[in-house]
C-alpha atoms as a PDB file:
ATOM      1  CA  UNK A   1      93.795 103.489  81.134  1.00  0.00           C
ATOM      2  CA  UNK A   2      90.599 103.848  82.787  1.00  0.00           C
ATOM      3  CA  UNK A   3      88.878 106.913  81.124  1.00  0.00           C
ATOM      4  CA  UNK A   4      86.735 109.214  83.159  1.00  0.00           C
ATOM      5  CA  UNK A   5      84.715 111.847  82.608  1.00  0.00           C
ATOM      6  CA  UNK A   6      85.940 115.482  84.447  1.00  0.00           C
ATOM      7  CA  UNK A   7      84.429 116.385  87.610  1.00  0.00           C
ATOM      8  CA  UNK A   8      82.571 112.743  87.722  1.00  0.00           C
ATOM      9  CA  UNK A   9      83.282 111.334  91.196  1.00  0.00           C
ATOM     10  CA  UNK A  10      86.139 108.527  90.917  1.00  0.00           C
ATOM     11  CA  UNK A  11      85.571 105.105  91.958  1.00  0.00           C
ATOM     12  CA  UNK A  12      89.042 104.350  90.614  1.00  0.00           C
ATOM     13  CA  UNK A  13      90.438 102.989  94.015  1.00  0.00           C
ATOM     14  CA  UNK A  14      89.485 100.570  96.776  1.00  0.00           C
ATOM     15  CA  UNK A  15      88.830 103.739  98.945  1.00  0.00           C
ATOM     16  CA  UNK A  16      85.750 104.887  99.958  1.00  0.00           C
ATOM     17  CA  UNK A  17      85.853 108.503  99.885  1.00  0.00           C
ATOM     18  CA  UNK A  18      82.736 110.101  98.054  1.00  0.00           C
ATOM     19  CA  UNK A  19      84.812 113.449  97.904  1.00  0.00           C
ATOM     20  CA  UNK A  20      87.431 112.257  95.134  1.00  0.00           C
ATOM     21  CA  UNK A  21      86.314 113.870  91.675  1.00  0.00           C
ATOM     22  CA  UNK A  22      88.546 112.934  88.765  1.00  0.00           C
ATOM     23  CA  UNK A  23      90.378 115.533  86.563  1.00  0.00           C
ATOM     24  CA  UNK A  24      92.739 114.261  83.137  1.00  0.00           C
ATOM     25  CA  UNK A  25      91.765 110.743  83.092  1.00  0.00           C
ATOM     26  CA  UNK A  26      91.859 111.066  79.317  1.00  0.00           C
ATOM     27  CA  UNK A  27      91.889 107.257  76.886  1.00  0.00           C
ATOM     28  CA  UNK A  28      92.009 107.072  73.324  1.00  0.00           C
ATOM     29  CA  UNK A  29      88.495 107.734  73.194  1.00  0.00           C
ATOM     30  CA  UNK A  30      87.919 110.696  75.406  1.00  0.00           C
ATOM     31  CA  UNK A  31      85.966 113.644  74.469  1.00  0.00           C
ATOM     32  CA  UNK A  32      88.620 116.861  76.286  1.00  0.00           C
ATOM     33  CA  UNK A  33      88.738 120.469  76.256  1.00  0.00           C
ATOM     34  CA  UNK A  34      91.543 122.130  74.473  1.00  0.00           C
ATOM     35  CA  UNK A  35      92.935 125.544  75.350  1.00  0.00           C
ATOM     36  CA  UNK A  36      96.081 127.011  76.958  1.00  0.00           C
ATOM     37  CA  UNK A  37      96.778 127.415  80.461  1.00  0.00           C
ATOM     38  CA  UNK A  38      99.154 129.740  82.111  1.00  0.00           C
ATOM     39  CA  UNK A  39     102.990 129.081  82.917  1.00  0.00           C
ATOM     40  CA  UNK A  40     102.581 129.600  86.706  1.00  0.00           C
ATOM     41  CA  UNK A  41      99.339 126.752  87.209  1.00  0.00           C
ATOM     42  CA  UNK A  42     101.749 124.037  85.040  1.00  0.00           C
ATOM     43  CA  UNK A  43     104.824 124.512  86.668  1.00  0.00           C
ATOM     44  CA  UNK A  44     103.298 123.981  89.838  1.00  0.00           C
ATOM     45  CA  UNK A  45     101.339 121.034  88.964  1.00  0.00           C
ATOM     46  CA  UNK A  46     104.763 119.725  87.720  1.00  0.00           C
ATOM     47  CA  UNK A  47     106.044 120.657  91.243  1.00  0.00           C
ATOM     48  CA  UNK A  48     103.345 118.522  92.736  1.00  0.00           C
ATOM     49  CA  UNK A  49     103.396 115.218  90.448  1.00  0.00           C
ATOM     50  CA  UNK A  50     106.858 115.360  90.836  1.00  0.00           C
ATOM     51  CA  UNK A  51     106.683 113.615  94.037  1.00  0.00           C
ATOM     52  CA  UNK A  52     102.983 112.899  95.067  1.00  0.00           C
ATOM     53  CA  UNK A  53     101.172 111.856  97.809  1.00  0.00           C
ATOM     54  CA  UNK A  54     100.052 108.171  97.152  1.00  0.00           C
ATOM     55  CA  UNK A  55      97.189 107.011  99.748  1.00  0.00           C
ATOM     56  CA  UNK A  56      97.106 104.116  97.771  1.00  0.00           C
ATOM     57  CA  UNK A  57      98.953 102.017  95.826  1.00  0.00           C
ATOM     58  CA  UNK A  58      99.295 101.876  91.937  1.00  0.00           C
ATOM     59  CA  UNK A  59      99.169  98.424  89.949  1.00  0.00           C
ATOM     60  CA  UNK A  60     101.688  98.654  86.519  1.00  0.00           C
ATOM     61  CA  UNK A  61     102.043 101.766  84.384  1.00  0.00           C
ATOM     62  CA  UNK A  62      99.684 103.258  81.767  1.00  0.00           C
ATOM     63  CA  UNK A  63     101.053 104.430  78.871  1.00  0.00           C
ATOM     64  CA  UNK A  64      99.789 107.563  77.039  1.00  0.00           C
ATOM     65  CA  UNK A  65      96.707 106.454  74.494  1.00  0.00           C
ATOM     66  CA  UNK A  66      96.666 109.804  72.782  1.00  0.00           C
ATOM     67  CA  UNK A  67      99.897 109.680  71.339  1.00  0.00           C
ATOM     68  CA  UNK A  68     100.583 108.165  67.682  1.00  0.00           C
ATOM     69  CA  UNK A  69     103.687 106.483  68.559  1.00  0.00           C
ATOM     70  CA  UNK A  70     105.446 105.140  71.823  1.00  0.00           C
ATOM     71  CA  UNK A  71     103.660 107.782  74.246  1.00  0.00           C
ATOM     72  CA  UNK A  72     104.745 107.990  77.996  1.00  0.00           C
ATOM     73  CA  UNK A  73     104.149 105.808  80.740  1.00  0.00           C
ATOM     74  CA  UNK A  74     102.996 106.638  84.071  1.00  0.00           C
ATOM     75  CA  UNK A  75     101.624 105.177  87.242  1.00  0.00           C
ATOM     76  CA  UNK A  76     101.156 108.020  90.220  1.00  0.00           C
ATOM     77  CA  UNK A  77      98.285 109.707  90.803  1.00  0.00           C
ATOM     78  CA  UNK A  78      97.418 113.712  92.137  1.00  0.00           C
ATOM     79  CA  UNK A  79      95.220 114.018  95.073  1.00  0.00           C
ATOM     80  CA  UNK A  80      94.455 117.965  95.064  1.00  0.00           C
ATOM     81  CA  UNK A  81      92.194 118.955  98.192  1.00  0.00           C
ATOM     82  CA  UNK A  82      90.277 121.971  97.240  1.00  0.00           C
ATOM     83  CA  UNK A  83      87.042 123.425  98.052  1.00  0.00           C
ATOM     84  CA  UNK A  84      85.776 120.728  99.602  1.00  0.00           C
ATOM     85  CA  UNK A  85      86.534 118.053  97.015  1.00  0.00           C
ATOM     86  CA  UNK A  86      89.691 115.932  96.396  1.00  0.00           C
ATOM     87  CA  UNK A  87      90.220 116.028  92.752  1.00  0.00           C
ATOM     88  CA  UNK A  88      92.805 113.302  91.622  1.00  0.00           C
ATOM     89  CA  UNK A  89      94.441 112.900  88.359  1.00  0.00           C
ATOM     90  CA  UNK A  90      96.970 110.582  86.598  1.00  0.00           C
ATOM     91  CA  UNK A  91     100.612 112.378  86.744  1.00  0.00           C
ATOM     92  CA  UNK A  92     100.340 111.998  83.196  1.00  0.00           C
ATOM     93  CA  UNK A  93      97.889 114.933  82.944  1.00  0.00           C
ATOM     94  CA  UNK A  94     101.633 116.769  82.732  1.00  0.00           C
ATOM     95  CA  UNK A  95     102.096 115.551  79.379  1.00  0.00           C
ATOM     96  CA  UNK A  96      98.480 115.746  78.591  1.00  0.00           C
ATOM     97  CA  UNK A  97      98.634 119.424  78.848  1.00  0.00           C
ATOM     98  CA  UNK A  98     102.470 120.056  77.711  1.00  0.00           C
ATOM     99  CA  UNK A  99     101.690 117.515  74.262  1.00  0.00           C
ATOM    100  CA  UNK A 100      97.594 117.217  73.757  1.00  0.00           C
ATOM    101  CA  UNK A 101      96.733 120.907  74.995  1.00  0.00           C
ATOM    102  CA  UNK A 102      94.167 119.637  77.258  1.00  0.00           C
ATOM    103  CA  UNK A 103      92.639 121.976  79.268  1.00  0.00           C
ATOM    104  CA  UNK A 104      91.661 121.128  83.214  1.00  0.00           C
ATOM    105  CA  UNK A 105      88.362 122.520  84.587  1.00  0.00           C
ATOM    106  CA  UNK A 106      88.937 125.843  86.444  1.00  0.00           C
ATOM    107  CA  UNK A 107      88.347 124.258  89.742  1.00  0.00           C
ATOM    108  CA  UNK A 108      91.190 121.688  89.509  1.00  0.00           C
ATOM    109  CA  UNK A 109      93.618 124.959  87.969  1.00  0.00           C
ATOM    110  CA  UNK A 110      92.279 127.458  91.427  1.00  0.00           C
ATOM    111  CA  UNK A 111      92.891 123.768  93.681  1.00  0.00           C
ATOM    112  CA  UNK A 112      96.345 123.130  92.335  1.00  0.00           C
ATOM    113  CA  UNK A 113      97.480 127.095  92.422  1.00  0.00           C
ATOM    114  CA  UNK A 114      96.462 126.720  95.949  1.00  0.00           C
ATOM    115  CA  UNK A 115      97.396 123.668  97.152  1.00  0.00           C
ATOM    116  CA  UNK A 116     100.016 122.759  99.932  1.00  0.00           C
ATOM    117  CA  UNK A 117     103.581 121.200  99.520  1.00  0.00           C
ATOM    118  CA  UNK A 118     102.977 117.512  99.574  1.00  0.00           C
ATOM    119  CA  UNK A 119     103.278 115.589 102.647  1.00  0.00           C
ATOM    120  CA  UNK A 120     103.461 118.984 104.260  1.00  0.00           C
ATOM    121  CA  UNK A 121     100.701 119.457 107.747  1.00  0.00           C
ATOM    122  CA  UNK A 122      99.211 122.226 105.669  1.00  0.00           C
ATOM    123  CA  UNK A 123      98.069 119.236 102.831  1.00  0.00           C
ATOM    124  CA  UNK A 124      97.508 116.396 105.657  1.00  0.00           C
ATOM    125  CA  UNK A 125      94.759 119.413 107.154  1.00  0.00           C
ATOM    126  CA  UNK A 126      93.540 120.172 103.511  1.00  0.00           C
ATOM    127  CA  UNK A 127      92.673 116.493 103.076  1.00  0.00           C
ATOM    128  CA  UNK A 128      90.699 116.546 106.031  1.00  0.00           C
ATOM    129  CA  UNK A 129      89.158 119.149 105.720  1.00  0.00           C
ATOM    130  CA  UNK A 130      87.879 118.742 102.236  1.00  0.00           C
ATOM    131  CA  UNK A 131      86.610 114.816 102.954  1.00  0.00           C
ATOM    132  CA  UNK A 132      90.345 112.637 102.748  1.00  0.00           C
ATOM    133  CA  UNK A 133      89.733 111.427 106.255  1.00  0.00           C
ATOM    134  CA  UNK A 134      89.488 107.676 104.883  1.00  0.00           C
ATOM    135  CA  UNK A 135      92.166 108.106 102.588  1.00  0.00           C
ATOM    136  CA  UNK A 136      94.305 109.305 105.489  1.00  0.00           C
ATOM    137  CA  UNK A 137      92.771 106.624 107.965  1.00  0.00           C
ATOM    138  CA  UNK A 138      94.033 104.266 104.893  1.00  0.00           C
ATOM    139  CA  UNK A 139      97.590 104.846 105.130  1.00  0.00           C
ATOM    140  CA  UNK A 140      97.711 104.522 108.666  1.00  0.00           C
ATOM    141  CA  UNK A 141      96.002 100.929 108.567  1.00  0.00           C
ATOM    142  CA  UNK A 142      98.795 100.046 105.862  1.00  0.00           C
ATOM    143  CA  UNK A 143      96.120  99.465 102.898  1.00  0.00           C
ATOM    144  CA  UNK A 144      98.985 101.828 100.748  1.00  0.00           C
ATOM    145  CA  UNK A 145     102.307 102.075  99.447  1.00  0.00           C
END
């Protein structure tokens, strides 16, 4: 998997949108915070990357580099629109934080607390108004899943 420092912006996908900032893009070599985070902020983030919102399309599964033996795979991603960014993480960040105790920045914890039900109006306006307009404009052109 593509690893990526926290809060860097992510040139990941054949978007441009200067506002995405990546969060839990974590390899085999990555440098992370540990720490704990509180029961409320995970189950919600497991709320969210249950279904996401893809604007674009994934290509094969990545499969957990931190792990000793036969770790998960995954292939969605987690747009978050919060003060005006769009942070976006692996759905695997789940099982980053359940197995590795990584620990998100603050500012992807306070995004994901307050973001909107996926595919909700209330998220469509967030990603607007925190600079998704060409990740919106995206899906309508059919460039995604």
């Amino acid at each position: 998997m593509t690893t990526l420092k926290d809060l860097d912006r992510c040139t990941y996908f054949p978007v441009d949108c200067e506002a995405l900032l990546a969060v839990g893009w974590l390899g085999v070599d990555a440098d992370y915070p540990l720490g704990e985070v509180h029961a409320d902020f995970f189950e919600k983030l497991k709320a969210l990357c249950a279904e996401p919102w893809q604007p674009v399309a994934a290509a094969g599964f990545h499969q957990c580099e931190l792990c000793q033996f036969e770790g998960p795979r995954f292939s969605s991603n987690l747009f978050v629109p919060f003060g005006g960014c769009i942070y976006v993480a692996p759905i695997g960040i789940v099982h980053y934080i359940a197995a590795h105790r990584y620990l998100p920045p603050k500012v992807f914890i306070d995004g994901v607390l307050a973001c909107p039900p996926m595919r909700s109006m209330q998220y469509h306006k967030a990603l607007l108004v925190n600079g998704g307009r060409s990740l919106l404009n995206g899906r309508q052109n059919g460039l995604t899943a």
